[in-house]
C-alpha atoms as a PDB file:
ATOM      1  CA  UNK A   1       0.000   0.000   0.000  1.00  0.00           C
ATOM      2  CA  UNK A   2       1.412   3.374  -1.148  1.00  0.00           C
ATOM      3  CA  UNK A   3      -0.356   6.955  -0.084  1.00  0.00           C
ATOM      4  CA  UNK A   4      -0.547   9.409  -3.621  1.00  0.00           C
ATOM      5  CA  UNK A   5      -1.592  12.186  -5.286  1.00  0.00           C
ATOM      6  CA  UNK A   6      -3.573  12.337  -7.826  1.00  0.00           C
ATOM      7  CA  UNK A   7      -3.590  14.838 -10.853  1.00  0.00           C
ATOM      8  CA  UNK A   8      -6.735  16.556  -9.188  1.00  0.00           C
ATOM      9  CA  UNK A   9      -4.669  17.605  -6.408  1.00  0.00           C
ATOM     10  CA  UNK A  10      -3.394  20.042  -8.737  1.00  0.00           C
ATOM     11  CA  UNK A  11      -6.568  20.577 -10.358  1.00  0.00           C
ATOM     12  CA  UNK A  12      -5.955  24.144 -10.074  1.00  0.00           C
ATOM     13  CA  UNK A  13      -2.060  24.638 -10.860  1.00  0.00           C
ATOM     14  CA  UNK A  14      -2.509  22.176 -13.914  1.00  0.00           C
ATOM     15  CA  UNK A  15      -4.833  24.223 -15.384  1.00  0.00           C
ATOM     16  CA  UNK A  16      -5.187  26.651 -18.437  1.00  0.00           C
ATOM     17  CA  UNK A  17      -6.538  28.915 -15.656  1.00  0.00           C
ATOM     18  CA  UNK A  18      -2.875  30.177 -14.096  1.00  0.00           C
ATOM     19  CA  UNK A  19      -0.127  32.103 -15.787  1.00  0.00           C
ATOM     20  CA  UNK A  20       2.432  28.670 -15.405  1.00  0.00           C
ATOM     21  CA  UNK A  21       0.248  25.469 -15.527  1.00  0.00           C
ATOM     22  CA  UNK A  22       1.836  22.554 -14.249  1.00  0.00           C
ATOM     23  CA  UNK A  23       3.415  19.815 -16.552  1.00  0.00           C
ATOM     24  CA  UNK A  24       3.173  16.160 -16.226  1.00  0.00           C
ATOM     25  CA  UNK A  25       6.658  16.140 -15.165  1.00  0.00           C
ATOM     26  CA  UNK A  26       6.549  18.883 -12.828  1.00  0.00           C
ATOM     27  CA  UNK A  27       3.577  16.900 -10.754  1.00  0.00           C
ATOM     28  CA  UNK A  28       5.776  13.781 -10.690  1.00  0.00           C
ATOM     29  CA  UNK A  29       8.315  15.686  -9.223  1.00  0.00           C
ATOM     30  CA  UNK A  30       6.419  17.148  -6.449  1.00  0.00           C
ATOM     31  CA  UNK A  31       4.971  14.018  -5.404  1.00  0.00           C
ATOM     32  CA  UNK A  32       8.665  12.902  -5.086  1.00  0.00           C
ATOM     33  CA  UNK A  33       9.349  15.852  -3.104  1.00  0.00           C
ATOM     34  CA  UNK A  34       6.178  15.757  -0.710  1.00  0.00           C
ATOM     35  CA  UNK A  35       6.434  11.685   0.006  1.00  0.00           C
ATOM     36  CA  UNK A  36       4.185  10.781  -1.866  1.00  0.00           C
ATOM     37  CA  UNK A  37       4.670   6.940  -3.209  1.00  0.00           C
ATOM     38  CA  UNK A  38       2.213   7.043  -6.242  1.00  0.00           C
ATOM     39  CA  UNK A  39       1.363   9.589  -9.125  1.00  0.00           C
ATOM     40  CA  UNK A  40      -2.270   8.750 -10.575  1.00  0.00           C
ATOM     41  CA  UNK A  41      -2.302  10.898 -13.960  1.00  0.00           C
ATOM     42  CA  UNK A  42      -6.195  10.813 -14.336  1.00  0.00           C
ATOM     43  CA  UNK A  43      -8.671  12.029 -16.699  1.00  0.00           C
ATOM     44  CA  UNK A  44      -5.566  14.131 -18.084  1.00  0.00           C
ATOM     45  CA  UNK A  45      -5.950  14.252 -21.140  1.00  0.00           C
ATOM     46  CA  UNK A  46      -2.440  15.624 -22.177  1.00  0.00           C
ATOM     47  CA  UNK A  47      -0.944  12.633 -21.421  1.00  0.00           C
ATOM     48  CA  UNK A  48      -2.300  11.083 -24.483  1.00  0.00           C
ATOM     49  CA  UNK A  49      -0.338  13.713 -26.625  1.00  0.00           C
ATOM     50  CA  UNK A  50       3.074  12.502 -24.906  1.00  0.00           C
ATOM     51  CA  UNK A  51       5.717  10.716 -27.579  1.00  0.00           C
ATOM     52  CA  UNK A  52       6.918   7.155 -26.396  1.00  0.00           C
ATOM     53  CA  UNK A  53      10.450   8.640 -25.524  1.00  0.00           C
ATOM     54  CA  UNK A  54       8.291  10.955 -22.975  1.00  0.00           C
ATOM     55  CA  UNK A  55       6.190   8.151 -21.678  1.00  0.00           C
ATOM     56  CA  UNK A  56       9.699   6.203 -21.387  1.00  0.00           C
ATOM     57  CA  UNK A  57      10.996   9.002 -19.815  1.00  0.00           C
ATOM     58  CA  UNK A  58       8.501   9.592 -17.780  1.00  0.00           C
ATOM     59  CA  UNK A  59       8.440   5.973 -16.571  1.00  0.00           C
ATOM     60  CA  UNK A  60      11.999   6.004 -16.087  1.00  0.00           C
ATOM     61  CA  UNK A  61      11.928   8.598 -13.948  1.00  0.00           C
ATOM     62  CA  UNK A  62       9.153   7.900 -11.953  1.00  0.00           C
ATOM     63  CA  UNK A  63      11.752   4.764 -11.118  1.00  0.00           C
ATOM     64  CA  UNK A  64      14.468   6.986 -10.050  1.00  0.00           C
ATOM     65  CA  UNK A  65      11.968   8.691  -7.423  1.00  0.00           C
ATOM     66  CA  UNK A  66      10.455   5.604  -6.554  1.00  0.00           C
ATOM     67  CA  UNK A  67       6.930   7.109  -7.429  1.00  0.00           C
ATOM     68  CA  UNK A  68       4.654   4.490  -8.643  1.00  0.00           C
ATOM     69  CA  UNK A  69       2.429   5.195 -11.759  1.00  0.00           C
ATOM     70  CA  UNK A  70      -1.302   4.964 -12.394  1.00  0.00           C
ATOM     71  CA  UNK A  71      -3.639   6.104 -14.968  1.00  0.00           C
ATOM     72  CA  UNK A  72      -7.373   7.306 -15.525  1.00  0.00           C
ATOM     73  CA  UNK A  73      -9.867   7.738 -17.722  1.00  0.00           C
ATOM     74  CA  UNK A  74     -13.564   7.747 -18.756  1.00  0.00           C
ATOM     75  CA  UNK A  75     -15.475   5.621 -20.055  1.00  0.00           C
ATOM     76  CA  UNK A  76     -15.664   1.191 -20.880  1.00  0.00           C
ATOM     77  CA  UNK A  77     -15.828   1.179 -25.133  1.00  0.00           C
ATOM     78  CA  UNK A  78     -13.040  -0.621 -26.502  1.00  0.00           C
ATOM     79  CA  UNK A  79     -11.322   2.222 -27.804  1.00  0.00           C
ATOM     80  CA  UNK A  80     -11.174   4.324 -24.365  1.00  0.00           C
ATOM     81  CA  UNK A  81      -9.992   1.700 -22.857  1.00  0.00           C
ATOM     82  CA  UNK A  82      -7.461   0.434 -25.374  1.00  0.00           C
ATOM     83  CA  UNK A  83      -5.593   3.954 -25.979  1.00  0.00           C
ATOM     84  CA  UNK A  84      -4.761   3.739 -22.131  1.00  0.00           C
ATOM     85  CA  UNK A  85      -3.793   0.056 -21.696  1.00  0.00           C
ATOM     86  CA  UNK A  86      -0.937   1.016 -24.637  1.00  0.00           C
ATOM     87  CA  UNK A  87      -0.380   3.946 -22.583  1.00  0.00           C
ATOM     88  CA  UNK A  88      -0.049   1.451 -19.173  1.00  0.00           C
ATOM     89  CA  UNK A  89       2.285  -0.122 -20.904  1.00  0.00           C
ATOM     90  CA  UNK A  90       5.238   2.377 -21.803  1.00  0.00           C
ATOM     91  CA  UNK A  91       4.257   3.629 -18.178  1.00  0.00           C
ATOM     92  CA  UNK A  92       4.736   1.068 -16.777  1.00  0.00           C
ATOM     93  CA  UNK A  93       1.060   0.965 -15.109  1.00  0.00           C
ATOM     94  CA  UNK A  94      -0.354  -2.029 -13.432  1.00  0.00           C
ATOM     95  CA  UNK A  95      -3.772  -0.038 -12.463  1.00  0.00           C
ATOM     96  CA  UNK A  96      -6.126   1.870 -14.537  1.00  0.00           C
ATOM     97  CA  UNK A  97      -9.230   3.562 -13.012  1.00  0.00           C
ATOM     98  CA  UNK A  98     -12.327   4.304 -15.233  1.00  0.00           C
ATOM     99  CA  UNK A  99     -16.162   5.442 -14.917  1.00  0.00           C
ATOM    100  CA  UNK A 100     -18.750   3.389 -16.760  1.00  0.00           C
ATOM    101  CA  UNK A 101     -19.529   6.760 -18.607  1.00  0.00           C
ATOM    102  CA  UNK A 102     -17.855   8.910 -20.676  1.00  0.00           C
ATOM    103  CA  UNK A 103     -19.091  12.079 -22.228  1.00  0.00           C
ATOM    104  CA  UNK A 104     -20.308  10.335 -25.625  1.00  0.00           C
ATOM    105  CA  UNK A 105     -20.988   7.072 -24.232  1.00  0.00           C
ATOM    106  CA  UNK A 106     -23.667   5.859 -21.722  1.00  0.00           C
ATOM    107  CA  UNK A 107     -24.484   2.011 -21.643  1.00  0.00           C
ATOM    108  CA  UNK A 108     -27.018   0.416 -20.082  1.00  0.00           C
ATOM    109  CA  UNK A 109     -26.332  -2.375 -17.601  1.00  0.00           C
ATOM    110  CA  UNK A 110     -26.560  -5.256 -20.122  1.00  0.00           C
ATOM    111  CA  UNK A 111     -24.125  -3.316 -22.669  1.00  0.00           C
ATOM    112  CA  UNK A 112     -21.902  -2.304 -19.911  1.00  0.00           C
ATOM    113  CA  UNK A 113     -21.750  -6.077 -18.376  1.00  0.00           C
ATOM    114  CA  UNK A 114     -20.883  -7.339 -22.377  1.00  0.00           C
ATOM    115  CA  UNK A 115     -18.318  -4.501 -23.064  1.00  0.00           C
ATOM    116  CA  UNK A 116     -16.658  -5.491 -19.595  1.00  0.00           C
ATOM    117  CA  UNK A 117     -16.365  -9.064 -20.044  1.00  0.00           C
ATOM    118  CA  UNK A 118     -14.908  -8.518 -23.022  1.00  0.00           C
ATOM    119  CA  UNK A 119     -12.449  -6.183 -21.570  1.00  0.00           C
ATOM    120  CA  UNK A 120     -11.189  -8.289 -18.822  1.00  0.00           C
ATOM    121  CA  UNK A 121      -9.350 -10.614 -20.717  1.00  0.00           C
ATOM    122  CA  UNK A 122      -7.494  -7.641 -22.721  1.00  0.00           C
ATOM    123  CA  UNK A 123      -6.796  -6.834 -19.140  1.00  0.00           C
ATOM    124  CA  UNK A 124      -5.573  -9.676 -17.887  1.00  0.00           C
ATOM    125  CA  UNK A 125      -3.186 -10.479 -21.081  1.00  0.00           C
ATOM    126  CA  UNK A 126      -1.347  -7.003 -19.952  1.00  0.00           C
ATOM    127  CA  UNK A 127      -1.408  -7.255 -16.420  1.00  0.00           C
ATOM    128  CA  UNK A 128      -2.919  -4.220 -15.610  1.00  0.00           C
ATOM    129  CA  UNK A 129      -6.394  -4.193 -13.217  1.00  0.00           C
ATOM    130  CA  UNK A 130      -9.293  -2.207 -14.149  1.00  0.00           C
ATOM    131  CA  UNK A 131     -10.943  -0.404 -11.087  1.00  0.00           C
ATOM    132  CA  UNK A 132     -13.996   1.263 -11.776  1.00  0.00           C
ATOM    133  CA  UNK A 133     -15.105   4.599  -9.606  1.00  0.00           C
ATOM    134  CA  UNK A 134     -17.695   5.213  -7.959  1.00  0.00           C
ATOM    135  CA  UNK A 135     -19.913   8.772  -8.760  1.00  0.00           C
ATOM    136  CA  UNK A 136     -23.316   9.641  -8.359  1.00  0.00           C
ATOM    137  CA  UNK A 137     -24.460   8.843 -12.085  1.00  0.00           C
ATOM    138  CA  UNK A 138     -23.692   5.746 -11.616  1.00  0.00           C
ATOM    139  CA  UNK A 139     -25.823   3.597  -8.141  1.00  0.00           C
ATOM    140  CA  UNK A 140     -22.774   1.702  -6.317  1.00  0.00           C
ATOM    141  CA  UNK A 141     -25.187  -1.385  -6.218  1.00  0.00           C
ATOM    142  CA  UNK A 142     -24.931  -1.741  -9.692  1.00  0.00           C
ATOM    143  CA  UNK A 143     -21.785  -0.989  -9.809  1.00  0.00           C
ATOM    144  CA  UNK A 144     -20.932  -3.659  -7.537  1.00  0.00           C
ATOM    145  CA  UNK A 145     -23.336  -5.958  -9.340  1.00  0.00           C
ATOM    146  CA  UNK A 146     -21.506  -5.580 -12.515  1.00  0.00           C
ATOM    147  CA  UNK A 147     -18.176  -6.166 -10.621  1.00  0.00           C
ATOM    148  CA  UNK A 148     -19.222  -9.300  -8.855  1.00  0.00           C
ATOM    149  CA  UNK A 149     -20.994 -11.472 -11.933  1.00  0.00           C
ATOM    150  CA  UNK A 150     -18.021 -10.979 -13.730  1.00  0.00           C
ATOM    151  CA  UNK A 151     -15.624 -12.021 -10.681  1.00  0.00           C
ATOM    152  CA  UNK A 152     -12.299 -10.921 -12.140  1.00  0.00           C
ATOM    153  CA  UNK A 153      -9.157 -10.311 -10.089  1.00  0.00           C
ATOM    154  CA  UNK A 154      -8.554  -7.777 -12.988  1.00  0.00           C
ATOM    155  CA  UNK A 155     -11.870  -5.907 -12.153  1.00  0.00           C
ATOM    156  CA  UNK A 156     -13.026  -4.068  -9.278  1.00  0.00           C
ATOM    157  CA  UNK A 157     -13.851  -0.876  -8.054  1.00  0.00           C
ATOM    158  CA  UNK A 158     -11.882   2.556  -7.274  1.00  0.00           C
ATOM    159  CA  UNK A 159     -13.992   3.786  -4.108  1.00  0.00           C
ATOM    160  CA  UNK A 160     -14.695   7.798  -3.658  1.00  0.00           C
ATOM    161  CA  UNK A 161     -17.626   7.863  -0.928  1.00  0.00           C
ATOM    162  CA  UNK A 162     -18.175  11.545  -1.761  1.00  0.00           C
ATOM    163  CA  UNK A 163     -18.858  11.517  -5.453  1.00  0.00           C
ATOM    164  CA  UNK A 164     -22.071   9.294  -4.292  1.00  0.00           C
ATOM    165  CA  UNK A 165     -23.597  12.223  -2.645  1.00  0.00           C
ATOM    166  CA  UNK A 166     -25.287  13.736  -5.140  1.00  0.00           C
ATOM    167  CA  UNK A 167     -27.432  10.023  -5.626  1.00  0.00           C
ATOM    168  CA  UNK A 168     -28.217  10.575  -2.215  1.00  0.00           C
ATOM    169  CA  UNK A 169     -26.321   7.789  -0.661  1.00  0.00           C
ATOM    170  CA  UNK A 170     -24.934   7.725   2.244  1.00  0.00           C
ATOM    171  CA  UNK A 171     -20.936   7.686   2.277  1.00  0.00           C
ATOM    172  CA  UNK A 172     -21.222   4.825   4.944  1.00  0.00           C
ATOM    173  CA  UNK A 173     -23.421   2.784   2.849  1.00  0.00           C
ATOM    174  CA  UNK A 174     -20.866   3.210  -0.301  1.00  0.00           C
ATOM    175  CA  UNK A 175     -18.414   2.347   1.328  1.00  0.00           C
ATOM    176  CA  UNK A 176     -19.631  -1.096   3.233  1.00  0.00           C
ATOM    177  CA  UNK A 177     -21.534  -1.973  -0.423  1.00  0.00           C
ATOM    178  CA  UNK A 178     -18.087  -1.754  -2.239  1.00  0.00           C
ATOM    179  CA  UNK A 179     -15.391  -2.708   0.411  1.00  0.00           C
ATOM    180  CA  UNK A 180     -14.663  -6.142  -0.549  1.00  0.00           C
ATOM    181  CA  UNK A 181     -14.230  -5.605  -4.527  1.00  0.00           C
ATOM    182  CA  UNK A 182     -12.617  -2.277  -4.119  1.00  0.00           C
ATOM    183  CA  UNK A 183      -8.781  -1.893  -5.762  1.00  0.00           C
ATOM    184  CA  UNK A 184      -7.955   1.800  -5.290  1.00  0.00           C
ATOM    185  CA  UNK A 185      -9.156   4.689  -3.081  1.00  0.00           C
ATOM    186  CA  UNK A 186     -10.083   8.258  -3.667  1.00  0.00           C
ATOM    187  CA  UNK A 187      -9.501  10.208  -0.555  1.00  0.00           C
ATOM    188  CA  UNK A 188     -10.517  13.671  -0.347  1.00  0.00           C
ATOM    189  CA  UNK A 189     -13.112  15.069   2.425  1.00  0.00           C
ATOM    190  CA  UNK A 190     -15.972  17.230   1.892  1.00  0.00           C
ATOM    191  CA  UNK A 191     -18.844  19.721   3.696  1.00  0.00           C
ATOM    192  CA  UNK A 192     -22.121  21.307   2.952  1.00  0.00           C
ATOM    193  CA  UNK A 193     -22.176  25.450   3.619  1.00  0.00           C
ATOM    194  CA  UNK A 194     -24.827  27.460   3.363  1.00  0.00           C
ATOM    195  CA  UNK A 195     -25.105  29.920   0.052  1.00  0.00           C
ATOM    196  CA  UNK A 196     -25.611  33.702   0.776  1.00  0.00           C
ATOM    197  CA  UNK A 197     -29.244  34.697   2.714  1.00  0.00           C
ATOM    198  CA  UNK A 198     -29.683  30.842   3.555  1.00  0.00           C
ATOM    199  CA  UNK A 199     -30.534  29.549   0.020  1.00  0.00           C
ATOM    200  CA  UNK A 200     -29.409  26.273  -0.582  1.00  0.00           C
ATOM    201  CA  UNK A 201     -26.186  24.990  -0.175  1.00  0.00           C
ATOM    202  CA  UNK A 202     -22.619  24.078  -1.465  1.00  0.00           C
ATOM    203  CA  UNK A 203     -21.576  20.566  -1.624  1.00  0.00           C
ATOM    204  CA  UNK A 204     -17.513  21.351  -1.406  1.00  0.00           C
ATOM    205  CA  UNK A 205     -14.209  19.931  -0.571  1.00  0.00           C
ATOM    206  CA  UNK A 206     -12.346  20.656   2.457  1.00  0.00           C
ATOM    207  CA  UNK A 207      -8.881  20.019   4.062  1.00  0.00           C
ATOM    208  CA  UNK A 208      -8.935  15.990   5.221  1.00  0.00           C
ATOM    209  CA  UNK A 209     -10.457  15.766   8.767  1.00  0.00           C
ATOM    210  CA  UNK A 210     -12.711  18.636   8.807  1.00  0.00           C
ATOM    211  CA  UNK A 211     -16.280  17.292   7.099  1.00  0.00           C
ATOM    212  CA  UNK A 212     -18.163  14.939   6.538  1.00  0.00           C
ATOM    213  CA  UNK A 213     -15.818  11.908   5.776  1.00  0.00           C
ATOM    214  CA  UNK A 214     -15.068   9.577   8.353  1.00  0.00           C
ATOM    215  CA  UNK A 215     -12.243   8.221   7.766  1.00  0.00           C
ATOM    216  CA  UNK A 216     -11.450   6.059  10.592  1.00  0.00           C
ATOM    217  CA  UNK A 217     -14.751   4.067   9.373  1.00  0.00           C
ATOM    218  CA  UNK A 218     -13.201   3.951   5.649  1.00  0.00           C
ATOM    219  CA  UNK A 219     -10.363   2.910   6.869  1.00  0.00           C
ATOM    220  CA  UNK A 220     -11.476   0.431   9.146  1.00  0.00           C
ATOM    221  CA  UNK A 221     -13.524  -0.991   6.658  1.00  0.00           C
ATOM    222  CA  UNK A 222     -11.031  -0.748   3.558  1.00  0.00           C
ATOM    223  CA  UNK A 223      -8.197  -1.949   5.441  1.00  0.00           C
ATOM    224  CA  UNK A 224      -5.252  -0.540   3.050  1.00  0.00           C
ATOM    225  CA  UNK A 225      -2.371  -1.218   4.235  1.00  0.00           C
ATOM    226  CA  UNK A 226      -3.335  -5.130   4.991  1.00  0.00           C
ATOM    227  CA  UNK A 227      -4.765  -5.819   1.513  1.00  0.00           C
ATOM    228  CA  UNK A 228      -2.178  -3.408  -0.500  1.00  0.00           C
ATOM    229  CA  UNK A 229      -4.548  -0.388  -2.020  1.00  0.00           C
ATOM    230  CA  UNK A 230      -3.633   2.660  -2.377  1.00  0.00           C
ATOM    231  CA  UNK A 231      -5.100   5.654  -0.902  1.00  0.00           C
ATOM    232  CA  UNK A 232      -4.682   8.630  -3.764  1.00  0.00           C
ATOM    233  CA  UNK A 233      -5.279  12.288  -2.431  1.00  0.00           C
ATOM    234  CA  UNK A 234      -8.000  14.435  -4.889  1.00  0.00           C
ATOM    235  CA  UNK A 235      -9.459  17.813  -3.733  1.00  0.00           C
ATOM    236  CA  UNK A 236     -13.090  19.376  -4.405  1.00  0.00           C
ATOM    237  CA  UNK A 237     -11.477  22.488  -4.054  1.00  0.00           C
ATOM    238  CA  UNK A 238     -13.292  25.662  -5.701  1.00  0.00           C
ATOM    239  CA  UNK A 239     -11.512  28.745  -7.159  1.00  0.00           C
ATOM    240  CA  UNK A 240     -10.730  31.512  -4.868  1.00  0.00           C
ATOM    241  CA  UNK A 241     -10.801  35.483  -5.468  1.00  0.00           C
ATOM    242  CA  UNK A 242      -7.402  35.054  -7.061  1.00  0.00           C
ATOM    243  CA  UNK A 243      -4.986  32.404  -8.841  1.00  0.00           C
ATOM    244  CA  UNK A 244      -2.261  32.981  -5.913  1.00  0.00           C
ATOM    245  CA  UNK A 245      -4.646  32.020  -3.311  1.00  0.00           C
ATOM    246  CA  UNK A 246      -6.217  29.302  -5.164  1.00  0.00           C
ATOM    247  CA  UNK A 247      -2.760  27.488  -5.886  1.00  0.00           C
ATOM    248  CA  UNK A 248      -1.033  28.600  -2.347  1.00  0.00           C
ATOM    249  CA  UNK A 249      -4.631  26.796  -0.901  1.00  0.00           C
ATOM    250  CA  UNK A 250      -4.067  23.740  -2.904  1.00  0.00           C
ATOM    251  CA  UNK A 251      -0.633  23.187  -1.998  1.00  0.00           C
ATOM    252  CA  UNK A 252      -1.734  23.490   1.465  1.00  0.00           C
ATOM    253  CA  UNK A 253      -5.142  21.069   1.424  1.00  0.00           C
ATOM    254  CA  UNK A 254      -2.419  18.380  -0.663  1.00  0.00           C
ATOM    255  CA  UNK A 255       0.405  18.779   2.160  1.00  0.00           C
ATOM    256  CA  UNK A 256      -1.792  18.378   5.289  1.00  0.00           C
ATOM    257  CA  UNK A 257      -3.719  15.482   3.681  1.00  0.00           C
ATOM    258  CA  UNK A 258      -0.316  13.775   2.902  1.00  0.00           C
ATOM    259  CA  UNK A 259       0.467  14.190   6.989  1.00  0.00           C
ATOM    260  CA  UNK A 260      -2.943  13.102   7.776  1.00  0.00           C
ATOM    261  CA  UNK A 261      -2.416   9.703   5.955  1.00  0.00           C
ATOM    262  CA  UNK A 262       0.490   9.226   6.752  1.00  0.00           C
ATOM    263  CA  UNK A 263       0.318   9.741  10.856  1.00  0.00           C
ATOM    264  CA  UNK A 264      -2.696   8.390  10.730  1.00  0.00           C
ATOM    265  CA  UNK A 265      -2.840   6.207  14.049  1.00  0.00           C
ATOM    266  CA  UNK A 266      -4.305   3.084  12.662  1.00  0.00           C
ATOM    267  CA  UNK A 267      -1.500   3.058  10.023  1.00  0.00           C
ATOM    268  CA  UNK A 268       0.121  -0.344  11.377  1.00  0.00           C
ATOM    269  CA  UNK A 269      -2.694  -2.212  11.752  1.00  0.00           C
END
């Protein structure tokens, strides 16, 4: 088991949004520097523009820092899936997390079981495992459902409680439906404010420890270290009055969720 970052904990200084976005590279190299064990490069898109020498340099220096890779995407169809397992590959990726949907493609249950099975084995021949989030379009029991007739150590599930909210389940009830298939974790925490004059609310991220997450039931349930998944770091973190804030902000929310994980006091069990 490895704690990570994901690419959306640098949602913000990745993106076309600030003077100096972040490269590929530059991520890597701040996981490195933070202590972070694994880079998950997901639903990046400019990592499908990279040339093989930059995916093989990219691999090999993910080696040198000791960072382990992971990829993510949207979306089962053959060719979604395909363009990343030849980008695992080159990577050096063992674990690819998708979402039944992409932005084109929607399949029913049936289609999605069929286009699965027939995935698995493409899987399988590259030894990489297919973990498939959890969100709110999506109920986790069928998710589950779909994971479980098909009963392949090369499928299973990539558990974020909080995307589920929006369905109206309960993050407790996500995570106890999906603990025994899941293969990677999303951690990032979350809270409900009020909007101005009492009108509604905002379903947001905050800094790990402070909402509505309870970790110590994830990770009792889970159990990460004992069955080898790792926990990646993501942030729900909206823009603030200025890019300065909004990147020092993110910075901070990735650095104290790194220290929560990792002195976490059930980390040795």
């Amino acid at each position: 088991m490895a704690i990570g970052l994901s690419t959306y904990a640098f949602f913000w200084r990745a993106s076309s949004r600030v003077s100096k976005p972040l490269s590929i590279e530059a991520m890597l190299e701040e996981c490195a520097e933070l202590g972070a064990g694994v880079f998950q490069i997901c639903d990046h898109p400019a990592v499908e523009t990279l040339s093989s020498q930059r995916l093989e340099k990219l691999r090999l220096r993910a080696e040198e820092l000791d960072v382990e890779l992971e990829l993510g995407t949207r979306g089962i169809g053959r060719a979604p899936l395909d363009r990343y397992l030849d980008l695992a590959e080159p990577l050096g990726v063992s674990l690819l997390r998708s979402m039944l949907y992409s932005a084109d493609h929607r399949p029913t249950t049936l289609e999605a079981r069929k286009l699965l099975s027939e995935a698995v084995p493409r899987f399988e021949a590259r030894g990489v495992r297919l973990a498939l989030e959890t969100y709110e379009q999506v109920p986790s029991a069928v998710l589950v459902e779909l994971v479980e007739r098909i009963d392949s150590p090369f499928l299973g599930i990539c558990l974020d409680p909080g995307n589920c909210v929006a369905a109206l389940e309960r993050p407790v009830d996500v995570i106890d439906a999906c603990a025994a298939r899941v293969f990677n974790l999303h951690v990032k925490d979350f809270a409900f404010s009020r909007r101005d004059g009492w009108v509604g609310f905002t379903f947001a991220g905050c800094p790990l420890g402070e909402g509505l997450l309870d970790y110590a039931y994830l990770h009792q349930r889970i159990r990460p270290q004992a069955r080898g998944i790792n926990q990646i770091v993501e942030h729900w973190l909206p823009w603030q009055t200025d890019e300065a804030t909004t990147c020092r902000l993110e910075a901070e929310w990735t650095r104290h969720c790194l220290d929560y994980l990792k002195t976490y006091p059930s980390v040795a069990h």
